[in-house]
N, C-alpha and C. Protein backbone atom coordinates (compact mmCIF):
# COMPACT_ATOMS: atom_id res chain seq x y z
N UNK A 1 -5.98 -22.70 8.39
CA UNK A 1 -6.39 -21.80 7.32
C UNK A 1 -7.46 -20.82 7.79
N UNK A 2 -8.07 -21.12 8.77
CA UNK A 2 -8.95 -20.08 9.70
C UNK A 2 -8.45 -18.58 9.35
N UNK A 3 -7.15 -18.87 10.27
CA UNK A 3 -6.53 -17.52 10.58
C UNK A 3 -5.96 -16.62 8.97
N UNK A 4 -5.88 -17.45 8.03
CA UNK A 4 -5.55 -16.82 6.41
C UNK A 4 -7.02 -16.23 5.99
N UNK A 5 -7.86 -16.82 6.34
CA UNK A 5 -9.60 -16.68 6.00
C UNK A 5 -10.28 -15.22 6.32
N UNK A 6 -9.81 -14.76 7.59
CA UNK A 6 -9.90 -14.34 8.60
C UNK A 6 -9.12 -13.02 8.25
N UNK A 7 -7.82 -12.97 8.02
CA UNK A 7 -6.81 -11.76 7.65
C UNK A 7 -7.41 -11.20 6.44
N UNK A 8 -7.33 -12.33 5.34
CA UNK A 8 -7.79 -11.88 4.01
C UNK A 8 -9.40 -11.25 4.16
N UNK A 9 -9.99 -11.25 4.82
CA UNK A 9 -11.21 -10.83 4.77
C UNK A 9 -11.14 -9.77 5.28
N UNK A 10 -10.65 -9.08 6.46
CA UNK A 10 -10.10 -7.86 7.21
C UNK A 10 -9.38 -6.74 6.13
N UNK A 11 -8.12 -7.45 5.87
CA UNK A 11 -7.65 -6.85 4.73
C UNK A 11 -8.25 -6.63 3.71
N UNK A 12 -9.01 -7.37 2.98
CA UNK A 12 -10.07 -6.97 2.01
C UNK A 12 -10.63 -6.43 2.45
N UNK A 13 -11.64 -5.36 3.08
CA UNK A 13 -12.18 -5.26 3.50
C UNK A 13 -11.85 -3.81 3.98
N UNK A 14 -10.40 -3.42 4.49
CA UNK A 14 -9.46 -2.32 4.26
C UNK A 14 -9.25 -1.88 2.92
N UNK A 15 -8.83 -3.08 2.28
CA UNK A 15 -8.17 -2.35 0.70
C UNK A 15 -9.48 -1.91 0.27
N UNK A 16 -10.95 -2.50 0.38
CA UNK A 16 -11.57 -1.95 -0.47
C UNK A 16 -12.47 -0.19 0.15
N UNK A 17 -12.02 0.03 1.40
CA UNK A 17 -12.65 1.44 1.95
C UNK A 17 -11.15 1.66 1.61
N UNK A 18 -9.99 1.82 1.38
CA UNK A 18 -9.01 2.44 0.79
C UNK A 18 -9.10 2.93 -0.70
N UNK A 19 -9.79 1.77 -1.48
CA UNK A 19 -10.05 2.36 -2.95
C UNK A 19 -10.90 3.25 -3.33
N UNK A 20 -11.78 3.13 -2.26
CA UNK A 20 -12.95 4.31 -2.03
C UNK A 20 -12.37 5.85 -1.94
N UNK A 21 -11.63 5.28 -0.78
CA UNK A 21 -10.92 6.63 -0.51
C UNK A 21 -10.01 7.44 -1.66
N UNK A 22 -9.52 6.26 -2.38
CA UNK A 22 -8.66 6.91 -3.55
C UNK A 22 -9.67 7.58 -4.90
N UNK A 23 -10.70 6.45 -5.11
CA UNK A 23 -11.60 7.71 -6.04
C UNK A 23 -12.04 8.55 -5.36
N UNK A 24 -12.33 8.44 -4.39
CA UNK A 24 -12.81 10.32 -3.98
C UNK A 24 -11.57 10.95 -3.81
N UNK A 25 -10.77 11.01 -3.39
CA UNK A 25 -9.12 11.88 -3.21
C UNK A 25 -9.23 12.02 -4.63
N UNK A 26 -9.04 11.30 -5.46
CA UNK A 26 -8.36 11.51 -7.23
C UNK A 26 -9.68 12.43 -7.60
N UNK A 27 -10.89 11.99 -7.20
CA UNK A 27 -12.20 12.89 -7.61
C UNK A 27 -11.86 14.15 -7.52
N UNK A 28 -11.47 14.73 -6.48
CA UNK A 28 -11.79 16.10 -5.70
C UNK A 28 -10.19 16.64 -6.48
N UNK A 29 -9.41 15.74 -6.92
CA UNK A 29 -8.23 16.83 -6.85
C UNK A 29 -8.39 17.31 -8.47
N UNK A 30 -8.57 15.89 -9.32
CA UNK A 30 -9.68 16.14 -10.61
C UNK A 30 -10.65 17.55 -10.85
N UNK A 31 -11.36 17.24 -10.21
CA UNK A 31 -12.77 17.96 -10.39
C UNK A 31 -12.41 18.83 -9.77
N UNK A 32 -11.17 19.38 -9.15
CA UNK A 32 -11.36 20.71 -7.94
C UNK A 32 -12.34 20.52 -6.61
N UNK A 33 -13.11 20.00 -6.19
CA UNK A 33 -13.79 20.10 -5.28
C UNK A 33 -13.06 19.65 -3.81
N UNK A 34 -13.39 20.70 -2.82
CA UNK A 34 -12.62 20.45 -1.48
C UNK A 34 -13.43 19.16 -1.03
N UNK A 35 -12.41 18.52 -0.24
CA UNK A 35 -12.36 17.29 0.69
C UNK A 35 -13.18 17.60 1.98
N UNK A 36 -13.42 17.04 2.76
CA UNK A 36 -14.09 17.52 3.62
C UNK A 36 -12.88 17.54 4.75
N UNK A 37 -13.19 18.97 5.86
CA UNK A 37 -11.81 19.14 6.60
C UNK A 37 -11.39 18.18 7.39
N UNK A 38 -12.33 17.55 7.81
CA UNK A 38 -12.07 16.19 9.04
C UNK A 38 -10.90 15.83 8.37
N UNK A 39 -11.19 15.23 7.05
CA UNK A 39 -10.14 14.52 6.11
C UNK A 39 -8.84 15.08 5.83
N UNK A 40 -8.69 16.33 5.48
CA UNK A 40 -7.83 17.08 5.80
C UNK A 40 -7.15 16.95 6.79
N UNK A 41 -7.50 17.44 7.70
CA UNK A 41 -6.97 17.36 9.03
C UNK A 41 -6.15 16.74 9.57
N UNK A 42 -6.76 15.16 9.16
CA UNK A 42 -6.10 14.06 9.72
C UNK A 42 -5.29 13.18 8.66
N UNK A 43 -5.02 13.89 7.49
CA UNK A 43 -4.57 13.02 6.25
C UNK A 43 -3.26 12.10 6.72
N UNK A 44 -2.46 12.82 7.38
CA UNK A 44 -1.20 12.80 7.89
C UNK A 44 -1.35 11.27 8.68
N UNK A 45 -2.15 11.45 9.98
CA UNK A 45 -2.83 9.68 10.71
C UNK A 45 -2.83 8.74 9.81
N UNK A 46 -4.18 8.84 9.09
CA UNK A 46 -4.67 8.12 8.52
C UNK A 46 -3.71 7.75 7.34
N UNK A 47 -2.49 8.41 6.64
CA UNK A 47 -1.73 7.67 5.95
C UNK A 47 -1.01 7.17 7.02
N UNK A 48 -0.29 7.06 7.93
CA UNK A 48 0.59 6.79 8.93
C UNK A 48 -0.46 5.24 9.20
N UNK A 49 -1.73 5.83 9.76
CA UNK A 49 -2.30 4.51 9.76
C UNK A 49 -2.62 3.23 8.85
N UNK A 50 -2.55 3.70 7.28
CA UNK A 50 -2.55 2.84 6.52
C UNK A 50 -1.48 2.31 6.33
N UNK A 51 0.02 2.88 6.49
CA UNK A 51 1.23 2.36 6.43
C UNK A 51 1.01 1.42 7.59
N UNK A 52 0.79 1.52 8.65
CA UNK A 52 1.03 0.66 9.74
C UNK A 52 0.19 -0.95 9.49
N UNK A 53 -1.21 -0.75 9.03
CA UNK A 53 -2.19 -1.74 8.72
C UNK A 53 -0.85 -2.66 7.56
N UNK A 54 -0.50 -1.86 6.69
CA UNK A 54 0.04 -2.78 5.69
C UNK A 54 1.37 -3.62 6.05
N UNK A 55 2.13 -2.69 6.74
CA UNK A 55 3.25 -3.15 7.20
C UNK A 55 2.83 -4.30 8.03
N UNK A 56 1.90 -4.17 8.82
CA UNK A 56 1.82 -5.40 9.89
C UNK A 56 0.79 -6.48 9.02
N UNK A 57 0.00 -6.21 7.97
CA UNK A 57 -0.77 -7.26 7.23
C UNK A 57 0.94 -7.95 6.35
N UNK A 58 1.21 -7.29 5.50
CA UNK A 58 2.66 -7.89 5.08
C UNK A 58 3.32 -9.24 6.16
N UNK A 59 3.77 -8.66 7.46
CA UNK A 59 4.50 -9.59 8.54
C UNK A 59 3.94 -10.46 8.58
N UNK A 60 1.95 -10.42 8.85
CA UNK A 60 1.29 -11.54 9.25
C UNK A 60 1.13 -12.62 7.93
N UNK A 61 1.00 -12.34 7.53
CA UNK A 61 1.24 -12.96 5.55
C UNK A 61 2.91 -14.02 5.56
N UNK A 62 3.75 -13.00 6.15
CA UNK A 62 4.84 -13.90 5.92
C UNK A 62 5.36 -14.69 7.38
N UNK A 63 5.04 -14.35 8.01
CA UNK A 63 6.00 -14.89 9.78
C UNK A 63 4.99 -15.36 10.23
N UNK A 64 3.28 -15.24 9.86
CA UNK A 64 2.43 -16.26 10.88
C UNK A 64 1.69 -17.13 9.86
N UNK A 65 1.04 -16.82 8.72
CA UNK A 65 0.40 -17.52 8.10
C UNK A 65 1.26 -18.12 7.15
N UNK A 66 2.62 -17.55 6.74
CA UNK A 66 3.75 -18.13 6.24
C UNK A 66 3.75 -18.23 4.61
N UNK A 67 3.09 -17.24 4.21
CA UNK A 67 3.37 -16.76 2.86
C UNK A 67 4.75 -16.34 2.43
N UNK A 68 5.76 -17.12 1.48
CA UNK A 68 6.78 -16.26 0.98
C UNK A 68 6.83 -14.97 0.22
N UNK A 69 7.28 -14.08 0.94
CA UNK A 69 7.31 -13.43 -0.75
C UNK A 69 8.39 -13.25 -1.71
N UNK A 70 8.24 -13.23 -2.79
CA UNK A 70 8.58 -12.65 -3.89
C UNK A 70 9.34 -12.03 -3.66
N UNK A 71 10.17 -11.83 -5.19
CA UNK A 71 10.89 -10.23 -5.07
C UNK A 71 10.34 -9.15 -4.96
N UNK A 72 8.95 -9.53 -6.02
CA UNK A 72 8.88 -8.12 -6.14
C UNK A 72 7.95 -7.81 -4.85
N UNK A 73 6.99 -8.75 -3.85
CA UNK A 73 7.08 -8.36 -2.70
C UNK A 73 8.04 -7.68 -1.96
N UNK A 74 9.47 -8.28 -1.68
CA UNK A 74 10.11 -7.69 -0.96
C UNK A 74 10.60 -5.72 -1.52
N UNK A 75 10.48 -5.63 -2.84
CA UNK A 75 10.77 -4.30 -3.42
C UNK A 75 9.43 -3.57 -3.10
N UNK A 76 8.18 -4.28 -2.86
CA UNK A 76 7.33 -2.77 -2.05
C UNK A 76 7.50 -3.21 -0.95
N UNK A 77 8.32 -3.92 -0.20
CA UNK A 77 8.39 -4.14 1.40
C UNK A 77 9.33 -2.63 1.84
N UNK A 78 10.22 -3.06 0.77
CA UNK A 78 11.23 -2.27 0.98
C UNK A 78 10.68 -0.59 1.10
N UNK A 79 9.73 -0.49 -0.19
CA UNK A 79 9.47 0.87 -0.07
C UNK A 79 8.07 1.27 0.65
N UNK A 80 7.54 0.25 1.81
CA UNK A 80 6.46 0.91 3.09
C UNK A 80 6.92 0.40 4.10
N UNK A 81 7.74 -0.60 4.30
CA UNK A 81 8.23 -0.69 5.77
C UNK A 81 9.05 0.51 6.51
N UNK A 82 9.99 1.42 5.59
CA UNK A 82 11.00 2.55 6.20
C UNK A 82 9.56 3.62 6.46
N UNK A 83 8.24 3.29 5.81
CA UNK A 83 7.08 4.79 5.87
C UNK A 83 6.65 4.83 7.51
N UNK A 84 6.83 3.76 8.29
CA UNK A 84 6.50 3.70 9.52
C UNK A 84 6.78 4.46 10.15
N UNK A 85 8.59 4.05 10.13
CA UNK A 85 9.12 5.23 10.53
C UNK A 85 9.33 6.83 10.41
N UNK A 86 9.37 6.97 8.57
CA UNK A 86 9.69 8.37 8.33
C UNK A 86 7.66 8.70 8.49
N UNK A 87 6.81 8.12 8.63
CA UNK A 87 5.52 8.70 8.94
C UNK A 87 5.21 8.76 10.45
N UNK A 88 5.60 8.02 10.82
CA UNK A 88 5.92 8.26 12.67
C UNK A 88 6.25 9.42 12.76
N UNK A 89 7.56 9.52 12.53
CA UNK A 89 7.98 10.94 13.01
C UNK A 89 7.68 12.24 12.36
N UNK A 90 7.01 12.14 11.31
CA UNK A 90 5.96 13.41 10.78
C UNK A 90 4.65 13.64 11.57
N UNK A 91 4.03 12.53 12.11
CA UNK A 91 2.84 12.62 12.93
C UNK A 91 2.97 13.23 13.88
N UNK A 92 4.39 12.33 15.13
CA UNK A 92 4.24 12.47 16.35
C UNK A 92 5.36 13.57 16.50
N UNK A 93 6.58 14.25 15.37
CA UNK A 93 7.72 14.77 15.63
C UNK A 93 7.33 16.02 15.22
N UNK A 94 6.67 16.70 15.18
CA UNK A 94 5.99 18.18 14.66
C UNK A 94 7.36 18.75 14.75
N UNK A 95 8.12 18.37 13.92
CA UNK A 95 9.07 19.70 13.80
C UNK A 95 9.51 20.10 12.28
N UNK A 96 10.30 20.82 12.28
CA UNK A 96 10.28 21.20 10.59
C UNK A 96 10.85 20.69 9.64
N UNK A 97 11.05 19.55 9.96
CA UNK A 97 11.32 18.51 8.69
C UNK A 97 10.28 17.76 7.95
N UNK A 98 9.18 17.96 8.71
CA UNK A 98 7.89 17.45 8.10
C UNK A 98 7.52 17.95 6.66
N UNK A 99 7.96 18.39 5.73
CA UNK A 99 7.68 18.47 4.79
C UNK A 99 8.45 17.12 3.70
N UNK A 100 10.20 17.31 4.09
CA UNK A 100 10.78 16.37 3.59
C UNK A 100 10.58 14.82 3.95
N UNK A 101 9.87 14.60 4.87
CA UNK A 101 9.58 13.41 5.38
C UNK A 101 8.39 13.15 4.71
N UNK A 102 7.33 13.95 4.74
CA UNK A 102 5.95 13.89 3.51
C UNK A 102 6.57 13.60 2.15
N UNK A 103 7.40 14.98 1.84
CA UNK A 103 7.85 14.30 0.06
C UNK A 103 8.89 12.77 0.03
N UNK A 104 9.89 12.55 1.19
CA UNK A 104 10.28 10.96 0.89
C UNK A 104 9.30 10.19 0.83
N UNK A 105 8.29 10.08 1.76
CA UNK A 105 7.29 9.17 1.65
C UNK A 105 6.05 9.10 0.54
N UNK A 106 5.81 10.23 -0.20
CA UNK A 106 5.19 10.62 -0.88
C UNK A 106 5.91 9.55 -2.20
N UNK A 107 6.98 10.14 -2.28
CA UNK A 107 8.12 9.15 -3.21
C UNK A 107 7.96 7.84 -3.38
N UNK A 108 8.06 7.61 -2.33
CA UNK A 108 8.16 6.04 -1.69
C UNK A 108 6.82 5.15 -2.18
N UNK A 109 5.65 5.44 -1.71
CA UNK A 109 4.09 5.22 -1.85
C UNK A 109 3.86 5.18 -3.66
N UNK A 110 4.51 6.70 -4.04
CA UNK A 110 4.17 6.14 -5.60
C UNK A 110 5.37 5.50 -6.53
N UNK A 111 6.02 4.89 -6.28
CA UNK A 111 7.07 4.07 -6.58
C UNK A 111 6.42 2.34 -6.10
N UNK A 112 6.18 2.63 -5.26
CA UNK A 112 5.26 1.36 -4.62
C UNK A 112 4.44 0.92 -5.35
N UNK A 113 3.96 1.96 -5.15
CA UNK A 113 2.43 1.58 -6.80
C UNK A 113 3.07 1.29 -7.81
N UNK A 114 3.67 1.82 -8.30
CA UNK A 114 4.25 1.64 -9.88
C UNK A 114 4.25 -0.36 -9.86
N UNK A 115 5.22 -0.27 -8.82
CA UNK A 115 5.85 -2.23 -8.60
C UNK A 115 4.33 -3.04 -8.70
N UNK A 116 3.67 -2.13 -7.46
CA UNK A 116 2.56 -3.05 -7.51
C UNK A 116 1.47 -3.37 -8.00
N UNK A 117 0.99 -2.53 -9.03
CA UNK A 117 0.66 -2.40 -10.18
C UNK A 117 0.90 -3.20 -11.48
N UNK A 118 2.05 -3.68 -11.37
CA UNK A 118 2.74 -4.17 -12.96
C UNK A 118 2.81 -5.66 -11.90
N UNK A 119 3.50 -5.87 -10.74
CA UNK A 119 3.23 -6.93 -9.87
C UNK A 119 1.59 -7.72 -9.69
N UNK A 120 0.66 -6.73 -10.18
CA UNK A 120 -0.68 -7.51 -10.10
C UNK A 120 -1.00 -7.65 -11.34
N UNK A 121 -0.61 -6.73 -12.43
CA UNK A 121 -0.48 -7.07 -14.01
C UNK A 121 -0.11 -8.75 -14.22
N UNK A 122 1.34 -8.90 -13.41
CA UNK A 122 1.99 -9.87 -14.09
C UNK A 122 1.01 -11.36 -13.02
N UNK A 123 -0.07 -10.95 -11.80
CA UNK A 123 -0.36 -11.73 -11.14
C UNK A 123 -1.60 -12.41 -12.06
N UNK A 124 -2.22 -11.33 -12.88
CA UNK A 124 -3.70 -11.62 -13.55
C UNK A 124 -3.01 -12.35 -15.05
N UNK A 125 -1.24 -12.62 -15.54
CA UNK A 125 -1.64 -12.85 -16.65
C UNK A 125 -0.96 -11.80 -17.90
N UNK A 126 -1.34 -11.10 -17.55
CA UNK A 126 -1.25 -9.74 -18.92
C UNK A 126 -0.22 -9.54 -19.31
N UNK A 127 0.78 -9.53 -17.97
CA UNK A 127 2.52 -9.23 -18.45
C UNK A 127 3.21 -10.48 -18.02
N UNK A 128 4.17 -10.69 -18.88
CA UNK A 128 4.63 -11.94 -18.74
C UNK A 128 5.30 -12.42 -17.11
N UNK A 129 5.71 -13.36 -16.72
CA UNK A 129 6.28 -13.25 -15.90
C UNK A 129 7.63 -13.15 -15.52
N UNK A 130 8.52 -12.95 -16.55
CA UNK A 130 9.77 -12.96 -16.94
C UNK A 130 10.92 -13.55 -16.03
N UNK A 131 11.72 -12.69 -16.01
CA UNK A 131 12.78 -13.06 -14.75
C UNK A 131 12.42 -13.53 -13.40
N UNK A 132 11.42 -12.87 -12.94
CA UNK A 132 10.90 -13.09 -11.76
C UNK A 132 10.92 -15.00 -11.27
N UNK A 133 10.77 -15.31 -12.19
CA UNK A 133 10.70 -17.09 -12.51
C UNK A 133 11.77 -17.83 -12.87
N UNK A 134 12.48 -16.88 -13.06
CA UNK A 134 14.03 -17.80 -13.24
C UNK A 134 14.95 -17.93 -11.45
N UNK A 135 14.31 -17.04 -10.57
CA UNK A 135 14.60 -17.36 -9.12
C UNK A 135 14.50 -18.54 -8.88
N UNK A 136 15.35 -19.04 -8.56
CA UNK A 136 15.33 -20.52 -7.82
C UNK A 136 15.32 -20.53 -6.56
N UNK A 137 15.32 -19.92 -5.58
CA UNK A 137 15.16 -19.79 -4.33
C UNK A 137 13.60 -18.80 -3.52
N UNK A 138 12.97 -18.19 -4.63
CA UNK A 138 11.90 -17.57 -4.40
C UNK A 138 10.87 -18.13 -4.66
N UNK A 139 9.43 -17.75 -4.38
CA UNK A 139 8.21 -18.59 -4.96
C UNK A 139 8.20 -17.30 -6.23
N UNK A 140 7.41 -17.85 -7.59
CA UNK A 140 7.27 -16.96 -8.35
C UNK A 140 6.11 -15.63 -8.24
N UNK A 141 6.52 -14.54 -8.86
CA UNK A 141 6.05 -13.74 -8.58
C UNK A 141 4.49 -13.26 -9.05
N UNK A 142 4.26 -14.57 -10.10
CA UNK A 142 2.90 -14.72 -10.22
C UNK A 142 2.25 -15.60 -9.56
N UNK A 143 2.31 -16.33 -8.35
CA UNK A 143 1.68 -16.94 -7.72
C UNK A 143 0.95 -16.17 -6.75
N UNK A 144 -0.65 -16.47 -6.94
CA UNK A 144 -1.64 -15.77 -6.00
C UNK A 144 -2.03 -16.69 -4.39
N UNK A 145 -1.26 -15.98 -3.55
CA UNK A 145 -1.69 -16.53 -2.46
C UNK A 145 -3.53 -16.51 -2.00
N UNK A 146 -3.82 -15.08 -2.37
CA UNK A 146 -4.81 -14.45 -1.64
C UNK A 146 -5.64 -13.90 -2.80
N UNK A 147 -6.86 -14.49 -2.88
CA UNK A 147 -7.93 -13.57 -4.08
C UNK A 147 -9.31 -13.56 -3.31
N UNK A 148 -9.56 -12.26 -3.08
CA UNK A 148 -10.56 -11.98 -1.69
C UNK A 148 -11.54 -11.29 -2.83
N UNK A 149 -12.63 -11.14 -2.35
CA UNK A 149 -13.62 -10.36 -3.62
C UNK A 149 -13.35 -10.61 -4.82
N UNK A 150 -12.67 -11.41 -5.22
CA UNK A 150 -12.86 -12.02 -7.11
C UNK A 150 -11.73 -10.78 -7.43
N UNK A 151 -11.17 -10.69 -6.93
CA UNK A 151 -9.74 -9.44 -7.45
C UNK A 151 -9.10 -9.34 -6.47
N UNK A 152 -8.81 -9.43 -5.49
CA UNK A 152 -8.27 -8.05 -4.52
C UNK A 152 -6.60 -9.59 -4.31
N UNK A 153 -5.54 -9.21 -4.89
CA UNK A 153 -4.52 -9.91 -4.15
C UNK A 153 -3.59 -9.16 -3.62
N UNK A 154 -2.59 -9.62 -2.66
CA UNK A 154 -1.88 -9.20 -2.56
C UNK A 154 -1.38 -8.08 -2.94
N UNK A 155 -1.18 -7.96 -3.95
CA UNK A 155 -0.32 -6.66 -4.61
C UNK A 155 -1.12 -5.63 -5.07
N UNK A 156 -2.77 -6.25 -4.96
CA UNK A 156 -3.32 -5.30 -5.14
C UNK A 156 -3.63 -4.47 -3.46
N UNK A 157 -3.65 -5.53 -2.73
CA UNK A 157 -4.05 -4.73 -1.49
C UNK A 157 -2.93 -3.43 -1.40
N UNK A 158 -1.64 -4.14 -1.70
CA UNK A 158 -0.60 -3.07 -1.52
C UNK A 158 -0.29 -1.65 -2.53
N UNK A 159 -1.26 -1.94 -3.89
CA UNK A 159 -1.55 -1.07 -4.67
C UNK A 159 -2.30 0.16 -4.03
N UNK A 160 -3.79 -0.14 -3.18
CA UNK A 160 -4.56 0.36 -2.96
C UNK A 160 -3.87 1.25 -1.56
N UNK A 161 -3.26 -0.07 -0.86
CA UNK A 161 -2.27 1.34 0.25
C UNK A 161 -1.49 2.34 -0.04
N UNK A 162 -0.85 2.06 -1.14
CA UNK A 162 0.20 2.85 -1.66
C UNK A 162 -0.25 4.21 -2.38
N UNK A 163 -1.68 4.06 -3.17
CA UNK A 163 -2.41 5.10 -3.58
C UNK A 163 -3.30 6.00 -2.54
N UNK A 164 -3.38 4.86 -1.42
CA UNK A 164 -4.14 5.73 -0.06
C UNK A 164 -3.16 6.61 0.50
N UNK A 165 -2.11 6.44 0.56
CA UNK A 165 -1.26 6.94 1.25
C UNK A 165 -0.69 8.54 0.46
N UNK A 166 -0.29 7.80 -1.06
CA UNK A 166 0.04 8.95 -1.54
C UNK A 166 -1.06 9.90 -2.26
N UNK A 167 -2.46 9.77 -1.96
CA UNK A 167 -3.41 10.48 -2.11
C UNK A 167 -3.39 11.51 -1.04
N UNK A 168 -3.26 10.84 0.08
CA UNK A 168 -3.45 11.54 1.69
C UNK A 168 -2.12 12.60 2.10
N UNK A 169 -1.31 11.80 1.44
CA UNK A 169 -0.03 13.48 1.18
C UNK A 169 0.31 14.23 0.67
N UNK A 170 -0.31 14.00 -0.56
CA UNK A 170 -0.60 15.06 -1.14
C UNK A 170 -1.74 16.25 -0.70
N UNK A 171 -2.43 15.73 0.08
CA UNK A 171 -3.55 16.53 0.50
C UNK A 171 -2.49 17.32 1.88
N UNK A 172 -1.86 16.72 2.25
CA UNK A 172 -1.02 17.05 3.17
C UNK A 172 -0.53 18.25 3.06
N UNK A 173 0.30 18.00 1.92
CA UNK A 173 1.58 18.81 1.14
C UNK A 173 1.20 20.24 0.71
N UNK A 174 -0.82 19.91 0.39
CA UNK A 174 -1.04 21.40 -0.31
C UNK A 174 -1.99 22.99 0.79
N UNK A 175 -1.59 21.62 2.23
CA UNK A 175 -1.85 22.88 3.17
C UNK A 175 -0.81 24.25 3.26
């Protein structure tokens, strides 16, 4: 359990300079006020890099520390594991498809949220857990593996990527 102790604290620890990042992104686009250019600049990385952190926190969760997931895990697996790739090749492929590769992924990130959002709803309680629990072959989708800082689970970590990400392409999008 070291090594679960250890991730979850890292990852916490990410998600929560990610949420940071998302009230100031939502601040500035709110309030009008420019971002600072560094940030700019590199929005493109640094979502590429938060896709990568999550994608590989996800794997280590399920193939080393051996967390199942869920469905509705696997439905935001589904929609940040393909961002690797289509954000890879917007970073490193500078060619002119980079816009449509920003708006799929852009797509992707807030669709993500949506799941993971109503996925941490239904983790705290609030929304029922419905179907998700009639799986007989899954663990249910309200079971909290991971509660790091008195909130932060799972689905929220993947909330907070999914809003980092599609904060950061949008900043992208309006160069």
């Amino acid at each position: 359990m070291e090594l679960a102790s250890s991730v979850n604290f890292v990852l916490g620890i990410l998600s929560i300079i990610a949420e940071i990042a998302v009230v100031f992104l939502a601040s500035s686009w709110l309030f009008g006020f420019k971002i600072p250019e560094v940030l700019r600049l590199h929005a493109l990385p640094l979502a590429f890099t938060a896709v990568l952190i999550a994608t590989l926190g996800s794997l280590t969760y399920s193939e080393i520390i051996g967390y199942e997931p869920c469905k509705l895990c696997w439905i935001q697996r589904i929609l940040m594991y393909p961002q690797v790739l289509i954000l890879g090749l917007a970073v490193w492929g500078q060619h002119k498809g980079n816009r449509a590769l920003i708006d799929v992924s852009l797509i992707m990130s807030l669709i993500g949220a949506m799941v993971a959002f109503y996925h941490y709803l239904m983790q705290l309680g609030i929304i029922p857990e419905g179907s998700c629990a009639a799986v007989g072959y899954s663990v249910s989708c309200a079971e909290r593996f991971v509660m790091e800082f008195g909130y932060l689970t799972i689905p929220m970590m993947a909330l907070s990527a999914f809003l980092f990400i599609a904060l950061f392409l949008r900043e992208k999008r309006e160069e």
